[in-house]
PDB file of N, CA and C in Angstrom:
ATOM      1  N   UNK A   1       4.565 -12.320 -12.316  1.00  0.00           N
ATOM      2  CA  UNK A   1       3.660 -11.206 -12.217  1.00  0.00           C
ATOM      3  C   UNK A   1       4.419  -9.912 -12.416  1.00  0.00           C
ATOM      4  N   UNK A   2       3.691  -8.823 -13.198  1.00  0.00           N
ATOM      5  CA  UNK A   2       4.326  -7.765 -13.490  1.00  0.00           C
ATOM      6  C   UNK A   2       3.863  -6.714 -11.685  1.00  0.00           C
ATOM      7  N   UNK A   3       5.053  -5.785 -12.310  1.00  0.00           N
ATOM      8  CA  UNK A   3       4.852  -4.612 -11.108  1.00  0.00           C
ATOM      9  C   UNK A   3       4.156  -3.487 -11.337  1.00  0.00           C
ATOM     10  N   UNK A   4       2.508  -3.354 -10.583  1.00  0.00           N
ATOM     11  CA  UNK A   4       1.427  -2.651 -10.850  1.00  0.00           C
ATOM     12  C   UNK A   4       2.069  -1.203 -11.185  1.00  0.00           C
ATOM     13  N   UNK A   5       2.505  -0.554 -10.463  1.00  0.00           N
ATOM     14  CA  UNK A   5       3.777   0.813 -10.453  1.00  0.00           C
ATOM     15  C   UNK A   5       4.645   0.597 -10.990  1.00  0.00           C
ATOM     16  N   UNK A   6       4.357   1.243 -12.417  1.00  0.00           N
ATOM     17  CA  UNK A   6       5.269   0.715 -13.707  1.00  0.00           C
ATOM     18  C   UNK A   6       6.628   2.027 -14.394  1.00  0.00           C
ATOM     19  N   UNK A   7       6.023   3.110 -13.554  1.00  0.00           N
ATOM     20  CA  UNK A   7       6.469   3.967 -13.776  1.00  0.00           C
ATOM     21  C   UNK A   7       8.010   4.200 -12.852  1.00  0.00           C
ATOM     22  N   UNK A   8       7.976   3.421 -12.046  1.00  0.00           N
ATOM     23  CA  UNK A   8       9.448   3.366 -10.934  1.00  0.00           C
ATOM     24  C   UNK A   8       9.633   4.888  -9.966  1.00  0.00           C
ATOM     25  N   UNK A   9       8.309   5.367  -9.166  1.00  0.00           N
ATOM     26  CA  UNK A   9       8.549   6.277  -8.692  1.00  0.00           C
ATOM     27  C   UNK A   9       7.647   6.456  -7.873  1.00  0.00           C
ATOM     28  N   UNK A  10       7.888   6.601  -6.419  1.00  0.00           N
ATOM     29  CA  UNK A  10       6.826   6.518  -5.494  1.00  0.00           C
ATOM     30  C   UNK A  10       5.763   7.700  -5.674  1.00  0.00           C
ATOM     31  N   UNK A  11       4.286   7.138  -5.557  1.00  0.00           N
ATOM     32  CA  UNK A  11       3.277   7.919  -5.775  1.00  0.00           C
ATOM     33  C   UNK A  11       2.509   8.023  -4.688  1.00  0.00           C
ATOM     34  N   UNK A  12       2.206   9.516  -4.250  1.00  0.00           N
ATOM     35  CA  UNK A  12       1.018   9.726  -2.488  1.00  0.00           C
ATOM     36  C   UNK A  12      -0.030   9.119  -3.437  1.00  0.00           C
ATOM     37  N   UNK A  13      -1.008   7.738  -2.632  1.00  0.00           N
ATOM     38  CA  UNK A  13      -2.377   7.588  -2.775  1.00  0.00           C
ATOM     39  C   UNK A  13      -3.482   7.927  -1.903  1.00  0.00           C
ATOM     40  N   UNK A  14      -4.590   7.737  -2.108  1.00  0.00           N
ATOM     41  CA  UNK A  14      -5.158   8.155  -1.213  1.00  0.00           C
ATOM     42  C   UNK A  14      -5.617   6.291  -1.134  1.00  0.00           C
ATOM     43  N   UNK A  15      -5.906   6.071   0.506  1.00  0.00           N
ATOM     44  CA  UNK A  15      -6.300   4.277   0.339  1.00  0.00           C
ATOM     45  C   UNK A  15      -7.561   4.419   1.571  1.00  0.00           C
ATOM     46  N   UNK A  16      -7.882   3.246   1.051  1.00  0.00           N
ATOM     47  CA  UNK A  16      -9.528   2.772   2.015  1.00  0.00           C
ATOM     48  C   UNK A  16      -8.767   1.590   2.550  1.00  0.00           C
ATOM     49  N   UNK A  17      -8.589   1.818   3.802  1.00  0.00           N
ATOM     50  CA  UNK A  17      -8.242   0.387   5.151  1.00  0.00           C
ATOM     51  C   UNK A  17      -9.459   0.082   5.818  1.00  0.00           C
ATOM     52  N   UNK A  18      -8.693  -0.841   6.423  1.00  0.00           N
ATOM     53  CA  UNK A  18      -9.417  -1.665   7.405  1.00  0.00           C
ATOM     54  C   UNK A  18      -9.158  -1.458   8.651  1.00  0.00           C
ATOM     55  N   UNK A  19      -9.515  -1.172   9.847  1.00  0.00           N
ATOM     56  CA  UNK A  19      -7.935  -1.118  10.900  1.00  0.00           C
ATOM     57  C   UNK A  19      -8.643  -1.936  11.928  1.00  0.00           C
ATOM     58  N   UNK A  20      -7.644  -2.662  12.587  1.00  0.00           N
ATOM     59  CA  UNK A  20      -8.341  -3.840  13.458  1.00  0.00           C
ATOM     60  C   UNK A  20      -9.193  -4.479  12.983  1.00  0.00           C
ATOM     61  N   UNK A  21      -8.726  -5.311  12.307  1.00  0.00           N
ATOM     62  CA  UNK A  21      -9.707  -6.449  11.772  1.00  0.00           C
ATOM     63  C   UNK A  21      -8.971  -7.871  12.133  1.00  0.00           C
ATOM     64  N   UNK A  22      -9.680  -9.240  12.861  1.00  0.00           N
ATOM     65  CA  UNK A  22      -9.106  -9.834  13.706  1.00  0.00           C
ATOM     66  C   UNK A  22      -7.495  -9.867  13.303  1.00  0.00           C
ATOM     67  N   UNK A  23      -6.942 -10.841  12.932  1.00  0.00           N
ATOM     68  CA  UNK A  23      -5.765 -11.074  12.962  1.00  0.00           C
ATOM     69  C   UNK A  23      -4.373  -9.644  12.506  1.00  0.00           C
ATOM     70  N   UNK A  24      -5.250  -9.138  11.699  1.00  0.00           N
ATOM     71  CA  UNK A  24      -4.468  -8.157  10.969  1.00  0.00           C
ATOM     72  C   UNK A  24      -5.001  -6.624  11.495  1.00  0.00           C
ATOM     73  N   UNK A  25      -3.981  -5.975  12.343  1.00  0.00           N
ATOM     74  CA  UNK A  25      -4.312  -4.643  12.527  1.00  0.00           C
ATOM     75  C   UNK A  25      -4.770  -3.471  11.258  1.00  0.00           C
ATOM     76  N   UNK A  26      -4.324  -3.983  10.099  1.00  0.00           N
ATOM     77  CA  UNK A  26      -4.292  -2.623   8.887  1.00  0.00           C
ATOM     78  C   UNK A  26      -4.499  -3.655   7.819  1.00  0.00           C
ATOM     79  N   UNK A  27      -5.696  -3.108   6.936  1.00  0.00           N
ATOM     80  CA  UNK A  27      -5.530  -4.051   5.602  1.00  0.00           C
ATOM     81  C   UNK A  27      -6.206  -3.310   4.519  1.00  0.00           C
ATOM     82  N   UNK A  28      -5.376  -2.815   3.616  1.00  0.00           N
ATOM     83  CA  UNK A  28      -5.988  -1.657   2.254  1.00  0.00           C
ATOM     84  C   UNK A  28      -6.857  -2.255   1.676  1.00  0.00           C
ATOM     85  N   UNK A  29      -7.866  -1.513   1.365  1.00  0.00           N
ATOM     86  CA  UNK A  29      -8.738  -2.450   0.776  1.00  0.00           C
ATOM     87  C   UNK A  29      -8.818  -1.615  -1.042  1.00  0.00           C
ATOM     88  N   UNK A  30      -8.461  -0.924  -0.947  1.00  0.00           N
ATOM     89  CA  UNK A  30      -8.377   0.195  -2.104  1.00  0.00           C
ATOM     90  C   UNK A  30      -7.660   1.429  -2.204  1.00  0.00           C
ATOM     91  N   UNK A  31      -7.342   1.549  -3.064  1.00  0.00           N
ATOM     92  CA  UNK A  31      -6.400   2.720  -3.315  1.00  0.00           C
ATOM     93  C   UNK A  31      -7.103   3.606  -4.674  1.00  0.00           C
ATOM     94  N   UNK A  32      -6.299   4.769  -4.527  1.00  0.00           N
ATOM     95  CA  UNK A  32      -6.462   5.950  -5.778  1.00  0.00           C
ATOM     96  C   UNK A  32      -5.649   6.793  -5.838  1.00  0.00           C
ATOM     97  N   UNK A  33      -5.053   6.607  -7.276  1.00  0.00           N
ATOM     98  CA  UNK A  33      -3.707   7.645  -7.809  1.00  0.00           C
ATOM     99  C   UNK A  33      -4.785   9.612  -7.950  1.00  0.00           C
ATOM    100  N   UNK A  34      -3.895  10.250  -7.799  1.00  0.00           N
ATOM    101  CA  UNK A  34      -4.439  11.899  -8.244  1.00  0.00           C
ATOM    102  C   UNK A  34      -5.290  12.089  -9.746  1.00  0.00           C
ATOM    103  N   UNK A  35      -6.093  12.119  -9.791  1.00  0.00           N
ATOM    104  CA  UNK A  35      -6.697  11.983 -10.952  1.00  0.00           C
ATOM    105  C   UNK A  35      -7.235  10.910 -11.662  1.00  0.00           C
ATOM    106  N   UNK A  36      -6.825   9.291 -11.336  1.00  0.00           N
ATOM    107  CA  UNK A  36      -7.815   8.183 -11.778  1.00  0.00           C
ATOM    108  C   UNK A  36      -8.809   7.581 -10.994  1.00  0.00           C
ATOM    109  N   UNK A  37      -9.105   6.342 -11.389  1.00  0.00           N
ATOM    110  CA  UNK A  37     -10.030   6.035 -10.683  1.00  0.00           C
ATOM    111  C   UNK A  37      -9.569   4.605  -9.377  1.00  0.00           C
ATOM    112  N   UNK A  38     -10.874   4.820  -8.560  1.00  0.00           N
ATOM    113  CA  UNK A  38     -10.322   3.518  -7.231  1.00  0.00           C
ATOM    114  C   UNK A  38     -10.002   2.175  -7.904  1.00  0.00           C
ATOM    115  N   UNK A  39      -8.731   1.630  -7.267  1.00  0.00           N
ATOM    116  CA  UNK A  39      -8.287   0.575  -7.450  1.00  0.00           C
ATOM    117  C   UNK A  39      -8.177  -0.471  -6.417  1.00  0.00           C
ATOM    118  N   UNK A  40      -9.049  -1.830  -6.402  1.00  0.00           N
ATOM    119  CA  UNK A  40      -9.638  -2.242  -5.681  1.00  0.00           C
ATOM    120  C   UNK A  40      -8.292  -3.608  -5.793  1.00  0.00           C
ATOM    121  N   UNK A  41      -7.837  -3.635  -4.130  1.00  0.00           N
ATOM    122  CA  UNK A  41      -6.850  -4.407  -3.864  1.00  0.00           C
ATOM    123  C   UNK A  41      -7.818  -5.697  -3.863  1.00  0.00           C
ATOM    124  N   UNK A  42      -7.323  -7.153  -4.338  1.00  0.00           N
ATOM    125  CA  UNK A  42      -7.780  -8.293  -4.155  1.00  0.00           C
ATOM    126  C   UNK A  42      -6.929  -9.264  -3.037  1.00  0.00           C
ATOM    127  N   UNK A  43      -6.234  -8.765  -2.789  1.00  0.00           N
ATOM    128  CA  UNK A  43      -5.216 -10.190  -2.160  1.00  0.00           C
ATOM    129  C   UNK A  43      -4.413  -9.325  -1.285  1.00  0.00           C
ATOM    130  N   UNK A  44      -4.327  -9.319   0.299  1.00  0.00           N
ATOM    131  CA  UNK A  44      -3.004  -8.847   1.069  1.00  0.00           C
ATOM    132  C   UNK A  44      -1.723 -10.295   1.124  1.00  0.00           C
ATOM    133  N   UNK A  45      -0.926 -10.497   0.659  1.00  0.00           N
ATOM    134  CA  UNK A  45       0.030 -11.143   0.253  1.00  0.00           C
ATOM    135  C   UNK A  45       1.057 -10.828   1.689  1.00  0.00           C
ATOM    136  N   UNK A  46       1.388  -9.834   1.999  1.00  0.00           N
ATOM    137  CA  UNK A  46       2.569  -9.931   2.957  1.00  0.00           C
ATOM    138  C   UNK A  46       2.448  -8.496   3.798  1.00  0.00           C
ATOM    139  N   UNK A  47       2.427  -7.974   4.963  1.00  0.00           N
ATOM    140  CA  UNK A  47       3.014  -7.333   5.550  1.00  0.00           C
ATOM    141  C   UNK A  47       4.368  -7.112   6.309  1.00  0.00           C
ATOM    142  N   UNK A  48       4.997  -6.196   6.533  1.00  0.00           N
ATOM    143  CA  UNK A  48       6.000  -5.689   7.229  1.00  0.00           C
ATOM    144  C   UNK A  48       6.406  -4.442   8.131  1.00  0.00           C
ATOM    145  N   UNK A  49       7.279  -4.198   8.808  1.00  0.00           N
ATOM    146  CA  UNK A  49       7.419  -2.520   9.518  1.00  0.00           C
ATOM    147  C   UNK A  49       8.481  -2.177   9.517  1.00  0.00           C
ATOM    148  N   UNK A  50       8.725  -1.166   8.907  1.00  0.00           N
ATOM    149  CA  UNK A  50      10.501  -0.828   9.203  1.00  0.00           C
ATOM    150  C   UNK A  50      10.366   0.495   9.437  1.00  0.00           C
ATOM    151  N   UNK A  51      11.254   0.834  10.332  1.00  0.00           N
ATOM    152  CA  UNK A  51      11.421   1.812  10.937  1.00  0.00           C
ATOM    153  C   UNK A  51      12.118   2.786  10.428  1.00  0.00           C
ATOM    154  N   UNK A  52      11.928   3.832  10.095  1.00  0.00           N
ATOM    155  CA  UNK A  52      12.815   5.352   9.646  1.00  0.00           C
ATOM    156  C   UNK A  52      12.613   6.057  10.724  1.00  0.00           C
ATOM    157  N   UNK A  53      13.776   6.649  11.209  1.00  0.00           N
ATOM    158  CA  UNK A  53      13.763   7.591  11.812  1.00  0.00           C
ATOM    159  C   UNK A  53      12.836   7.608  13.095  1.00  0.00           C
ATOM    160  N   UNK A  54      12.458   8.515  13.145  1.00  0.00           N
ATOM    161  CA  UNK A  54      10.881   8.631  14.328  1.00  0.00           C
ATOM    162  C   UNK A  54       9.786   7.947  13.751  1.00  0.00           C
ATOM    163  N   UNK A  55       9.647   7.465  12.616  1.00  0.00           N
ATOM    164  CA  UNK A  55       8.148   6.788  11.680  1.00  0.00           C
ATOM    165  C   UNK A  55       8.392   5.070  11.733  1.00  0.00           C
ATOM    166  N   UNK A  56       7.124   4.656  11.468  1.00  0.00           N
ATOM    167  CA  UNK A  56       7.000   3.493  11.203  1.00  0.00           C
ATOM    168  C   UNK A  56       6.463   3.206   9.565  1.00  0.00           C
ATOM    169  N   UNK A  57       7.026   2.703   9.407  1.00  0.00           N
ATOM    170  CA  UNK A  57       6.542   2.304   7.779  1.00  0.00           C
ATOM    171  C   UNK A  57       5.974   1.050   7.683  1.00  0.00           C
ATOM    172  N   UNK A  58       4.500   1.085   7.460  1.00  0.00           N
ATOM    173  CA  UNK A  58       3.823  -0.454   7.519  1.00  0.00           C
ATOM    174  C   UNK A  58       4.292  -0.322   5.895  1.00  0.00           C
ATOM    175  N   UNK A  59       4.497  -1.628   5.684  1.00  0.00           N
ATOM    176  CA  UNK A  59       4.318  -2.305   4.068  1.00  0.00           C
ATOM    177  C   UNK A  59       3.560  -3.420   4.108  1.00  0.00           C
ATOM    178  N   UNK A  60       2.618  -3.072   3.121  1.00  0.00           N
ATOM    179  CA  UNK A  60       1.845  -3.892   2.758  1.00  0.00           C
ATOM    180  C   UNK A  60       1.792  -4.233   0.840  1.00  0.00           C
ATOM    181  N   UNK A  61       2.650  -5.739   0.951  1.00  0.00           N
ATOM    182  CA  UNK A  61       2.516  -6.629  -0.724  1.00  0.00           C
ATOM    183  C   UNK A  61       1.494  -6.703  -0.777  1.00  0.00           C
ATOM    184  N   UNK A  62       0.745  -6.373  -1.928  1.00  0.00           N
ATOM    185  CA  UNK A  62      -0.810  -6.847  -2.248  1.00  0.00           C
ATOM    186  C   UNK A  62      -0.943  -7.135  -3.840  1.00  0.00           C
ATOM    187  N   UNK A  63      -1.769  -8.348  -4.513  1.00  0.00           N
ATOM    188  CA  UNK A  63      -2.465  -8.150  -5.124  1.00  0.00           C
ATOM    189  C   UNK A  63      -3.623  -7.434  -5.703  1.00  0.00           C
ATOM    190  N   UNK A  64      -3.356  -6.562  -7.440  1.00  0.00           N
ATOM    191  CA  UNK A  64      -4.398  -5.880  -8.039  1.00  0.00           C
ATOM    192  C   UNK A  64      -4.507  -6.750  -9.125  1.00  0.00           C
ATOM    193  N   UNK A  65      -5.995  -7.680  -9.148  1.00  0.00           N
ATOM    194  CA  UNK A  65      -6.050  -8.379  -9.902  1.00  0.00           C
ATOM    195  C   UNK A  65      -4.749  -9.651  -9.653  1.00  0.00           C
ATOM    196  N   UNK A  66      -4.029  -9.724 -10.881  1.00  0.00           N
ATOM    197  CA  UNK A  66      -3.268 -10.253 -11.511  1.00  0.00           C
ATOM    198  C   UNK A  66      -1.557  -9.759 -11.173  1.00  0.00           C
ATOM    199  N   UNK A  67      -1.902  -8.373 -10.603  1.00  0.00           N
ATOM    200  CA  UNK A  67      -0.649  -7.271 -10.814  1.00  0.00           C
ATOM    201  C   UNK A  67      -0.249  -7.197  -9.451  1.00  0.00           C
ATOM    202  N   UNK A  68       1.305  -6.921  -9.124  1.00  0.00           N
ATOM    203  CA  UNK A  68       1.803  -7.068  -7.508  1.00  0.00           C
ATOM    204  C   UNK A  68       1.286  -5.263  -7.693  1.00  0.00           C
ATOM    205  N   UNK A  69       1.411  -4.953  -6.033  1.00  0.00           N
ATOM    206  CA  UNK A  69       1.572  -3.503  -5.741  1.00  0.00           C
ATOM    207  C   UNK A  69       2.126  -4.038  -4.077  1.00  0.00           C
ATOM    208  N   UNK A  70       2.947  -2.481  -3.981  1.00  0.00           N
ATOM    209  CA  UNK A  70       3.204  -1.764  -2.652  1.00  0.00           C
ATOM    210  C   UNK A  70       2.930  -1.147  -1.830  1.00  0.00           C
ATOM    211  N   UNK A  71       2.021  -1.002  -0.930  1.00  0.00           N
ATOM    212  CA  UNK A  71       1.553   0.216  -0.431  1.00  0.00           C
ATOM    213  C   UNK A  71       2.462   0.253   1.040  1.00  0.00           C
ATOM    214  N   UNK A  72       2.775   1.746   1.031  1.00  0.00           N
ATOM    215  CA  UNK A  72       3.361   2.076   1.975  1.00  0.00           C
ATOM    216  C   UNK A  72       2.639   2.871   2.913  1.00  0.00           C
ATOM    217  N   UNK A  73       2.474   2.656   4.485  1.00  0.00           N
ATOM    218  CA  UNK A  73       1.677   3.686   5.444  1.00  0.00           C
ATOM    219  C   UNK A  73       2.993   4.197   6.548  1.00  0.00           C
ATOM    220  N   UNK A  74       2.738   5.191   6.332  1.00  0.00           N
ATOM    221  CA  UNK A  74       3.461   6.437   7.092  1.00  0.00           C
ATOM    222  C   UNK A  74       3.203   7.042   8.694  1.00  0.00           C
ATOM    223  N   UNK A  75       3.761   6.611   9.342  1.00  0.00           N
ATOM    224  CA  UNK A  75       3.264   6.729  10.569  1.00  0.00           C
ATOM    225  C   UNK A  75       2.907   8.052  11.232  1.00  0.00           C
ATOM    226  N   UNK A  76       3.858   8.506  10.886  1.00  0.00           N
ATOM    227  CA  UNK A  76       4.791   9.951  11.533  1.00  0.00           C
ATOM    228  C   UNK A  76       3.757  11.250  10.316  1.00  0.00           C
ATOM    229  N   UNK A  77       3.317  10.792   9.281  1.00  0.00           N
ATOM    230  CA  UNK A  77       2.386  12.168   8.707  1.00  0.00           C
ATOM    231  C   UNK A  77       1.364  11.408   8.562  1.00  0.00           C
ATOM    232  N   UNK A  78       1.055  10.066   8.259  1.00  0.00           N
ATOM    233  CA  UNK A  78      -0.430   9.531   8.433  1.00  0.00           C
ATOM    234  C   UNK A  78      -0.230   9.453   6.536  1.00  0.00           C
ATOM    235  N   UNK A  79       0.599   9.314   5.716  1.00  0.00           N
ATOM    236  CA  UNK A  79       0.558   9.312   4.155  1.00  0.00           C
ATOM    237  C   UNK A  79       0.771   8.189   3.312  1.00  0.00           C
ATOM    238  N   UNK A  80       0.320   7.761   2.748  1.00  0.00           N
ATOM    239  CA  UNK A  80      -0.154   6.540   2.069  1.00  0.00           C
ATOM    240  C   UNK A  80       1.008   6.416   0.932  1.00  0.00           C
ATOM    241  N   UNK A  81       1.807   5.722   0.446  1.00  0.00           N
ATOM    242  CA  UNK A  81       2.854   6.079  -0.941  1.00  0.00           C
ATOM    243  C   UNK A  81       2.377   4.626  -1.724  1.00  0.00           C
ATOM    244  N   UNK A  82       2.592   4.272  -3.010  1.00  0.00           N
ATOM    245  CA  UNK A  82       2.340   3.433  -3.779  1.00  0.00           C
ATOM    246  C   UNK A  82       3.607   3.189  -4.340  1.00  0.00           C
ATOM    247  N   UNK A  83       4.570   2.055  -4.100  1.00  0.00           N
ATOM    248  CA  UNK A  83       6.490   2.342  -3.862  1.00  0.00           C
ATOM    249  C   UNK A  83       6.043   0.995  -5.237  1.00  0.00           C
ATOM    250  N   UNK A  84       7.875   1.303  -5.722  1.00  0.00           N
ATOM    251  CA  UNK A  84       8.013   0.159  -7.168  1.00  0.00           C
ATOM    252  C   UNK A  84       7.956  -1.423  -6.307  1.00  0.00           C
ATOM    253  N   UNK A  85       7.971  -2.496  -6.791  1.00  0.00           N
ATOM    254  CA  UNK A  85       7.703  -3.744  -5.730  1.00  0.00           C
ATOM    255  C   UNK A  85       9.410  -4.099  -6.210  1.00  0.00           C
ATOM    256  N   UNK A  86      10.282  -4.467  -5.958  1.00  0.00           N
ATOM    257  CA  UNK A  86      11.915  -4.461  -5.860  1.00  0.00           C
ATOM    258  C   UNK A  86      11.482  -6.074  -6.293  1.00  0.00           C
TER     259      UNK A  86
END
C-alpha cells in the first residue's frame, strides 16, 4: 500500500472523531486538508501515544480506501496533523 501523504510533510487537518466509543476512546472518522474536500477514513488499523514534552500524541494508522494515512492528535493545543506513514 502506498502512503496517502505523498508529499512528506506534516499537514494541520481539520478531522471528524468519535470520542468514547466502546472499546476505543478516539476514532477519526474523516479528515480535510485546507482547501480540498472531506476524506472519509475506512479502516482504524492501529493506535498509539507517545508522549512529547507536556502533550500526548494519539496516533492513529488508518485506512483511506486502499491508501495508509497518519493522523496525529495533539493534546496540549487540541491540533490534528496528517504525518508521512514511516
Amino acid at each position: 500500500m502506498k502512503n496517502f501523504n505523498n508529499n512528506n510533510k506534516t499537514e494541520r487537518v481539520e478531522v471528524m472523531a468519535l470520542f468514547g466509543y466502546e472499546m476505543t476512546p478516539c476514532q477519526p472518522l474523516s479528515f480535510k486538508r485546507p482547501g480540498d474536500v472531506e476524506t472519509e477514513v475506512t479502516e482504524l488499523l492501529r493506535t498509539q501515544i507517545r508522549f512529547a514534552g507536556q502533550a500526548a500524541i494519539h496516533i492513529f494508522d488508518v485506512l483511506v480506501g486502499r491508501e495508509r494515512a497518519r493522523l496525529e492528535f495533539n493534546s496540549r493545543d487540541l491540533s490534528w496533523h496528517l504525518t508521512p506513514v514511516a
